[in-house]
PDB file of N, CA and C in Angstrom:
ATOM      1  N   UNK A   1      70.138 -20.384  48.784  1.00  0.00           N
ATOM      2  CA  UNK A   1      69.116 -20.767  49.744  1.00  0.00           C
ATOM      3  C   UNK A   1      68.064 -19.661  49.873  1.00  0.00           C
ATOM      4  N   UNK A   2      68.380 -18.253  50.081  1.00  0.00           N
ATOM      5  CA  UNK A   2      67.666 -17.541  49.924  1.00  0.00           C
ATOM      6  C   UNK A   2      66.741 -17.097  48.800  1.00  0.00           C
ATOM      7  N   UNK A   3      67.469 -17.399  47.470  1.00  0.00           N
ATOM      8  CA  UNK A   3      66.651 -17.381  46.511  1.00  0.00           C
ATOM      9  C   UNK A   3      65.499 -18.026  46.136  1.00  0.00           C
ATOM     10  N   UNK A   4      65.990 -19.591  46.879  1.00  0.00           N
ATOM     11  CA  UNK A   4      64.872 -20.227  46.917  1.00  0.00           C
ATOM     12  C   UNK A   4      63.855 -20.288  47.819  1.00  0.00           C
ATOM     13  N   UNK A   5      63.378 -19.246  48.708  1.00  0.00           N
ATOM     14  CA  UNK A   5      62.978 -19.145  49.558  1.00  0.00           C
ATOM     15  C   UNK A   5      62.117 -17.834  49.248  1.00  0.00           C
ATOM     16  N   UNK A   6      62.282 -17.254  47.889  1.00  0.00           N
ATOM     17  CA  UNK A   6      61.694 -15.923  47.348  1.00  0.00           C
ATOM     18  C   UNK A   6      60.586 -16.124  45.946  1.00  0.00           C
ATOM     19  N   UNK A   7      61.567 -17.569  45.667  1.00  0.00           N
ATOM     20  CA  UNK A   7      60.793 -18.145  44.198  1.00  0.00           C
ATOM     21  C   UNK A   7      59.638 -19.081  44.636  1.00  0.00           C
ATOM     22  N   UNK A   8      58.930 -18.980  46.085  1.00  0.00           N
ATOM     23  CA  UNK A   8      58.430 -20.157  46.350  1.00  0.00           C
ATOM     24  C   UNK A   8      57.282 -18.695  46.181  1.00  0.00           C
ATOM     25  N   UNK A   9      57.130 -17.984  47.486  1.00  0.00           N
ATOM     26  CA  UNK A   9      56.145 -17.105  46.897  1.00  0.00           C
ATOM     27  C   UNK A   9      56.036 -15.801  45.453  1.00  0.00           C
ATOM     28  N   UNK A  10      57.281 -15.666  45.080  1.00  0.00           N
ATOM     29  CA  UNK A  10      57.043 -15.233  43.596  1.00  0.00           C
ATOM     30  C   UNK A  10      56.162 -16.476  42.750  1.00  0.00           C
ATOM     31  N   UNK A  11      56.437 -17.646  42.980  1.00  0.00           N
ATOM     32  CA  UNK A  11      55.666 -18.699  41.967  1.00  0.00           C
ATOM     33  C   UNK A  11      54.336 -18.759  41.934  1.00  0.00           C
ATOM     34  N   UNK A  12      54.063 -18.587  43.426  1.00  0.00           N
ATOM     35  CA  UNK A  12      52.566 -18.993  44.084  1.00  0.00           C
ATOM     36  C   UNK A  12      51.966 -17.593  43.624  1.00  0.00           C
ATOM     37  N   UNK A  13      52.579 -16.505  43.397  1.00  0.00           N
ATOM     38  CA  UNK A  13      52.060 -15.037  43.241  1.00  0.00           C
ATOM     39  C   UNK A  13      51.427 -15.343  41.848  1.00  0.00           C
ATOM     40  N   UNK A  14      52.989 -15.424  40.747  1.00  0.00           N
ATOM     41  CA  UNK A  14      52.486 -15.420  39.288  1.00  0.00           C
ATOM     42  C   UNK A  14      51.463 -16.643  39.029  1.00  0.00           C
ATOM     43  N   UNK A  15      51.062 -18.227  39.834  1.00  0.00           N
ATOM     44  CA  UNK A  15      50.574 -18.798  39.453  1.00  0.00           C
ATOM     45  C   UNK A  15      49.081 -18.201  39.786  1.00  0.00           C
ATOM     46  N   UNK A  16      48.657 -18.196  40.799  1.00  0.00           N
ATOM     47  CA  UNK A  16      47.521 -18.188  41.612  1.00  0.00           C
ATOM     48  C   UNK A  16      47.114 -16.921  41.593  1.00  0.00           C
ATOM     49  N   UNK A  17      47.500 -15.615  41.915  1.00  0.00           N
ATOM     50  CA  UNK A  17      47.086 -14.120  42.130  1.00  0.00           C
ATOM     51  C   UNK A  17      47.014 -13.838  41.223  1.00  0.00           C
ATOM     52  N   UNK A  18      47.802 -13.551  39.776  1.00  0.00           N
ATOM     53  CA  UNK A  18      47.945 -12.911  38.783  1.00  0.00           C
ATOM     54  C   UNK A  18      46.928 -13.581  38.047  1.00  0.00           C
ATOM     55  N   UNK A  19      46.662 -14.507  37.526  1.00  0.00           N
ATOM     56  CA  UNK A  19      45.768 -14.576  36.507  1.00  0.00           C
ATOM     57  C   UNK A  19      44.010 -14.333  37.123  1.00  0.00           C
ATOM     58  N   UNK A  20      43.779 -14.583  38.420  1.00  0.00           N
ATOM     59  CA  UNK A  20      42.905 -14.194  38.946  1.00  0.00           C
ATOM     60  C   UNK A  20      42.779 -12.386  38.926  1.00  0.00           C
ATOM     61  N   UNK A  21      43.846 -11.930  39.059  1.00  0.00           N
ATOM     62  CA  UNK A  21      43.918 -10.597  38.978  1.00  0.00           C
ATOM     63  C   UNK A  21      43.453  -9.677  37.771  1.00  0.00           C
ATOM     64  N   UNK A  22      44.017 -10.303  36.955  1.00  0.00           N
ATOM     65  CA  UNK A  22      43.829 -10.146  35.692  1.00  0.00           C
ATOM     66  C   UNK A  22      42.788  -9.770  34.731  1.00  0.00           C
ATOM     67  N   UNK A  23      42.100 -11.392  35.413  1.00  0.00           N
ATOM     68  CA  UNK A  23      40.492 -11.651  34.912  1.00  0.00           C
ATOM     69  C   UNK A  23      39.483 -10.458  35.371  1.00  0.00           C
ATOM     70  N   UNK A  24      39.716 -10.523  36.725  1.00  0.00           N
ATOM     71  CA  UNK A  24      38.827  -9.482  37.308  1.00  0.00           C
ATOM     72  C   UNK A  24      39.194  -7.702  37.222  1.00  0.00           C
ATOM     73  N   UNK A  25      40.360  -7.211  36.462  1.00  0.00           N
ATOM     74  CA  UNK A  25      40.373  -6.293  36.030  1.00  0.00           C
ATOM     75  C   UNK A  25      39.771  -5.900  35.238  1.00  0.00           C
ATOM     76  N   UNK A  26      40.175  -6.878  34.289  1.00  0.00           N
ATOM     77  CA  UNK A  26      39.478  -6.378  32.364  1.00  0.00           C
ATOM     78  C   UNK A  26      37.702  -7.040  32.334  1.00  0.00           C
ATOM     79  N   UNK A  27      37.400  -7.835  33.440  1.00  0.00           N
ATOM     80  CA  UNK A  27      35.800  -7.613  33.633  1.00  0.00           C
ATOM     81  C   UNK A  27      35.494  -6.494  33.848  1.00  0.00           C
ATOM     82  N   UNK A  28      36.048  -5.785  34.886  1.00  0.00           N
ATOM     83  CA  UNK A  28      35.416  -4.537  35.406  1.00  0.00           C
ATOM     84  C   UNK A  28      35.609  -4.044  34.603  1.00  0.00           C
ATOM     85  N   UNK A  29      37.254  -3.502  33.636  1.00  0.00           N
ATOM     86  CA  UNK A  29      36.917  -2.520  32.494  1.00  0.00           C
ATOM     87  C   UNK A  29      35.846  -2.735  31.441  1.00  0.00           C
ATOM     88  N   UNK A  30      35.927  -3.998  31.244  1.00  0.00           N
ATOM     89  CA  UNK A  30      34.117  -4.489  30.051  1.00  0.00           C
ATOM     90  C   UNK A  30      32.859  -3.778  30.694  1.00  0.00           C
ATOM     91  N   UNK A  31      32.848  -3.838  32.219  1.00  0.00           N
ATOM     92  CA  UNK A  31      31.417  -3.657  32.745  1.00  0.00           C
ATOM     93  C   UNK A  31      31.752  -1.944  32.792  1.00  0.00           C
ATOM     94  N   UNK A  32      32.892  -1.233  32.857  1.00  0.00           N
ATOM     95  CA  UNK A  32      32.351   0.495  32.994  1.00  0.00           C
ATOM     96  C   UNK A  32      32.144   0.722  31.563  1.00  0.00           C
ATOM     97  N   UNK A  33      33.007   0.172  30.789  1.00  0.00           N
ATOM     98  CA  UNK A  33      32.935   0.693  29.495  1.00  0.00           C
ATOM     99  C   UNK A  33      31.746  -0.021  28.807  1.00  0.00           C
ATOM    100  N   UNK A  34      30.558  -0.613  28.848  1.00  0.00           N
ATOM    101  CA  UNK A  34      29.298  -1.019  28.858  1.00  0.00           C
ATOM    102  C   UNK A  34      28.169   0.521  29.249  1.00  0.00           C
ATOM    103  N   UNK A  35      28.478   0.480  30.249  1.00  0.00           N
ATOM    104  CA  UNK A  35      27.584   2.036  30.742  1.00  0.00           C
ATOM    105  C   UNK A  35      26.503   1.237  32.055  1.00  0.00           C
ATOM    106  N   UNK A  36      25.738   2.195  31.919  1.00  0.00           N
ATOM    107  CA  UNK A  36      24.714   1.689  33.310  1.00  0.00           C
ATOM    108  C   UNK A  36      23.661   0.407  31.954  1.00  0.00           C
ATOM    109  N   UNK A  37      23.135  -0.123  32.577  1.00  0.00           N
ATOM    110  CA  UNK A  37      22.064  -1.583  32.577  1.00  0.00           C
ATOM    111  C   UNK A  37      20.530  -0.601  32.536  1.00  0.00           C
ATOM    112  N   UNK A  38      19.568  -1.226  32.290  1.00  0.00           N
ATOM    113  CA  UNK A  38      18.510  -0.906  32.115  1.00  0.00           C
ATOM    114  C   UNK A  38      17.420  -0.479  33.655  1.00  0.00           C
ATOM    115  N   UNK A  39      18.522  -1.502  34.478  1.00  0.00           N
ATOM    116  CA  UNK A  39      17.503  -1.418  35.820  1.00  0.00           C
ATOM    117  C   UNK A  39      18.553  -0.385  36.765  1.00  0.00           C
ATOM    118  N   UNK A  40      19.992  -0.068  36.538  1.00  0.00           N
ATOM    119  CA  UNK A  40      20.766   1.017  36.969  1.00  0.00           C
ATOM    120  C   UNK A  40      19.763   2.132  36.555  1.00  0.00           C
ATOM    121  N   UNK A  41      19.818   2.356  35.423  1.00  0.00           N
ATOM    122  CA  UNK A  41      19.189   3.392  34.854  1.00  0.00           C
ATOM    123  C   UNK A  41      17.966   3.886  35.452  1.00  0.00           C
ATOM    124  N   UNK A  42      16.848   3.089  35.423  1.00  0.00           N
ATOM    125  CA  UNK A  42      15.649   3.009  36.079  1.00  0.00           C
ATOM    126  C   UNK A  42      15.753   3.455  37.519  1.00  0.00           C
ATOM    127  N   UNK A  43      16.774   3.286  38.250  1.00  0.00           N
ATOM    128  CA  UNK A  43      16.768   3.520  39.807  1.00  0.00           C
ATOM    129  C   UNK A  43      17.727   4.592  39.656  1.00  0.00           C
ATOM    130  N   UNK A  44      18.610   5.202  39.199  1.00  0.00           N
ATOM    131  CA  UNK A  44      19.245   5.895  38.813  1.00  0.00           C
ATOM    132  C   UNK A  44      18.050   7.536  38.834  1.00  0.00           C
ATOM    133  N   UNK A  45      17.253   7.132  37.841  1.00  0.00           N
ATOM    134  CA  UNK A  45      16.132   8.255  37.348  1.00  0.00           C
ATOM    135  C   UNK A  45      15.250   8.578  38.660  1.00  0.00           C
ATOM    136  N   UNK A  46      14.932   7.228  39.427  1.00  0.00           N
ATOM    137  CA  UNK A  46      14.134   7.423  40.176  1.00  0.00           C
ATOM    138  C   UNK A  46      14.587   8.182  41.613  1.00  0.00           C
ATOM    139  N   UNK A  47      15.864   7.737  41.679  1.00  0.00           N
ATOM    140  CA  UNK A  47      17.064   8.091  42.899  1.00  0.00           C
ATOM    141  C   UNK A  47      16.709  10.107  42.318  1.00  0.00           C
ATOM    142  N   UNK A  48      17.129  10.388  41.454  1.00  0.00           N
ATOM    143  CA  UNK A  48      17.016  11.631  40.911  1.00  0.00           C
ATOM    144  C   UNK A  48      15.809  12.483  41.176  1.00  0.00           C
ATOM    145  N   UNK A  49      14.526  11.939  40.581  1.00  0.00           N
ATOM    146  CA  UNK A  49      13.325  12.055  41.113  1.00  0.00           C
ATOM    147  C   UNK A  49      13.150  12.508  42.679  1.00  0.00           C
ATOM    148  N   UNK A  50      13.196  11.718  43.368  1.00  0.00           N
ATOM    149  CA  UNK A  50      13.285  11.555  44.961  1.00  0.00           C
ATOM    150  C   UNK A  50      14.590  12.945  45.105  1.00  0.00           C
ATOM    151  N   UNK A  51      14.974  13.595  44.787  1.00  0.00           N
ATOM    152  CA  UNK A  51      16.381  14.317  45.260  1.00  0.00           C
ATOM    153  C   UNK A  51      15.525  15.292  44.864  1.00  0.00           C
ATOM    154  N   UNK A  52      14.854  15.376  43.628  1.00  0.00           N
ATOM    155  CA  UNK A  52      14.407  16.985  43.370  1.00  0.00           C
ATOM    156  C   UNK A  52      13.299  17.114  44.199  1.00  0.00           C
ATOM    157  N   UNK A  53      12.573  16.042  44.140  1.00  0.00           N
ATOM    158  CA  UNK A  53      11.330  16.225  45.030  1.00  0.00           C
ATOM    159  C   UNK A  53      11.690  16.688  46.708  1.00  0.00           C
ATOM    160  N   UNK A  54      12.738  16.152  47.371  1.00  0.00           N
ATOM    161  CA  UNK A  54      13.355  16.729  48.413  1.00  0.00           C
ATOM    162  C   UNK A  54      13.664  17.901  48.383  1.00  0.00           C
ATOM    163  N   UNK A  55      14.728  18.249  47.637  1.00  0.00           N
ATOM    164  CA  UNK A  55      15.038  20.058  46.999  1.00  0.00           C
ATOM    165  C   UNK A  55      13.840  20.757  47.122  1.00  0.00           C
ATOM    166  N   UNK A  56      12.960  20.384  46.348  1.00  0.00           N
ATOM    167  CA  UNK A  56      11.595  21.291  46.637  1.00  0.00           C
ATOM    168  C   UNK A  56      11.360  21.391  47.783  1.00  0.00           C
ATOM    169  N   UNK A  57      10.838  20.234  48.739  1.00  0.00           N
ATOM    170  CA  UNK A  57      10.224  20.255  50.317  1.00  0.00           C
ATOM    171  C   UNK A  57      11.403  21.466  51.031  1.00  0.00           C
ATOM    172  N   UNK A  58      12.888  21.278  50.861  1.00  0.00           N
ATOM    173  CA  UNK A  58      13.896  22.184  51.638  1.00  0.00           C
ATOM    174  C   UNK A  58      13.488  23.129  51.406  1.00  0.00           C
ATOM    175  N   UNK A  59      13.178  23.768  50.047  1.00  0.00           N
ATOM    176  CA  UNK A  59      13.131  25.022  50.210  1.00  0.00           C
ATOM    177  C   UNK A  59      11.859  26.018  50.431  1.00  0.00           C
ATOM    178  N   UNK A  60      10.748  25.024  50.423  1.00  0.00           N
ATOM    179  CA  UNK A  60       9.994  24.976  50.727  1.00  0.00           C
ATOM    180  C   UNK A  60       9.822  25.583  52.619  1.00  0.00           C
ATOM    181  N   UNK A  61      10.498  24.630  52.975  1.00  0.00           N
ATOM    182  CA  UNK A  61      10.698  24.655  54.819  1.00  0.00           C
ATOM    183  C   UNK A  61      11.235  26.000  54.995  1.00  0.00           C
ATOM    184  N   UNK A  62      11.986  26.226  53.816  1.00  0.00           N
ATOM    185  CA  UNK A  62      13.564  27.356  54.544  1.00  0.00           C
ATOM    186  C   UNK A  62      12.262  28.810  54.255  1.00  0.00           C
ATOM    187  N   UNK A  63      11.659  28.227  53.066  1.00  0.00           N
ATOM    188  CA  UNK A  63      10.869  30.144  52.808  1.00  0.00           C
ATOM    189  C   UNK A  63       9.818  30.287  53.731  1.00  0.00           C
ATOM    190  N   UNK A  64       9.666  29.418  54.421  1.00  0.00           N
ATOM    191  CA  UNK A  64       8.664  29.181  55.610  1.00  0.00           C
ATOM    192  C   UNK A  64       8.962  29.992  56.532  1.00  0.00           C
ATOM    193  N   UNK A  65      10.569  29.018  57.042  1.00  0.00           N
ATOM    194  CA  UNK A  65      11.129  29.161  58.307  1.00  0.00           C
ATOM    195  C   UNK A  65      11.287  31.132  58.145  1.00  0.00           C
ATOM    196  N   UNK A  66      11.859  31.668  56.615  1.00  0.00           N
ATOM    197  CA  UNK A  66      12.517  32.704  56.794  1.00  0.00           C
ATOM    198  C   UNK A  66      11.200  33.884  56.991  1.00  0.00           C
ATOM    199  N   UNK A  67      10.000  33.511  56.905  1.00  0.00           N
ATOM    200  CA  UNK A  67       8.759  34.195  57.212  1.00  0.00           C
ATOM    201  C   UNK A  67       8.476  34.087  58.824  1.00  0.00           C
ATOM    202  N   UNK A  68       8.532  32.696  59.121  1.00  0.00           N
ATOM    203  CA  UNK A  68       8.144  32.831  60.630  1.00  0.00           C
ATOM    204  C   UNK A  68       9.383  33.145  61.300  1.00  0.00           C
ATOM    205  N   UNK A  69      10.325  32.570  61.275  1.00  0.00           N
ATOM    206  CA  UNK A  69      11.629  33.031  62.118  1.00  0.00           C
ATOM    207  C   UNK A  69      12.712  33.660  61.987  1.00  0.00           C
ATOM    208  N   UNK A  70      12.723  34.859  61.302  1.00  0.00           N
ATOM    209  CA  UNK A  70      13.667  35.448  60.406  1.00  0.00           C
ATOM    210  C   UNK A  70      15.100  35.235  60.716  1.00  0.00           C
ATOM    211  N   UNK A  71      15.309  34.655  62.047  1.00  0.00           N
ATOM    212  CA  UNK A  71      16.913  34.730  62.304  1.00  0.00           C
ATOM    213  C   UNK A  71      17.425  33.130  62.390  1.00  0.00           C
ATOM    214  N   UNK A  72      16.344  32.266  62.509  1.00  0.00           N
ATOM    215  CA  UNK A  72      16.699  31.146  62.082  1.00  0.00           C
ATOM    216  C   UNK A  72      18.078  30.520  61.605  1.00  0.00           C
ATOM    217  N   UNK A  73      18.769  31.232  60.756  1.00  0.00           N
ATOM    218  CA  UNK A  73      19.988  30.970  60.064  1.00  0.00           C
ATOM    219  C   UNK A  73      21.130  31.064  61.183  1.00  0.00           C
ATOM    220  N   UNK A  74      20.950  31.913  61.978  1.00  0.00           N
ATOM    221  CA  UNK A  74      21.939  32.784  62.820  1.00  0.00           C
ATOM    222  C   UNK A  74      22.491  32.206  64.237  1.00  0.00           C
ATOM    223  N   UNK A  75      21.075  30.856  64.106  1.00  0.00           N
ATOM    224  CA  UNK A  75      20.507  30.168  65.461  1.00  0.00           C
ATOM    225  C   UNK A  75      21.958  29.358  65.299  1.00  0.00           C
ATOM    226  N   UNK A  76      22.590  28.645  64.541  1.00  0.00           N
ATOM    227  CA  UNK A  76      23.801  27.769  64.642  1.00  0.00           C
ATOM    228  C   UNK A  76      24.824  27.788  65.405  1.00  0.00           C
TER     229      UNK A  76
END
């Protein structure tokens, strides 16, 4: 009685979960092992762009700050 009461959701597991499972694994491994897409890439570069251009403005602020407020750092 109990066994059959274990094979009802083991069945429903291997029928229904597993092959759904499955599918959507070895997609995702197709899609990393593919690489980035043309428009990843593109926003990717541009995301990059925008980060250095920030980097600059920071340090920009900080050689500022360390002229006008020399202790600035210390203020935390």
């Amino acid at each position: 009685m109990t066994s059959f009461f274990l094979m009802i959701p083991l069945a429903a597991f291997v029928v229904f979960v597993l092959p759904i499972w499955l599918v959507l694994h070895y997609k995702s491994k197709r899609q990393v092992g593919q690489g980035l897409s043309t428009d990843e890439f593109d926003t990717l570069h541009s995301l990059t762009k925008k980060a250095e251009a920030l980097q600059t403005r920071v340090h920009s602020l900080e050689r500022i700050l360390d002229v006008e407020a020399p202790e600035w750092r210390e203020r935390r």
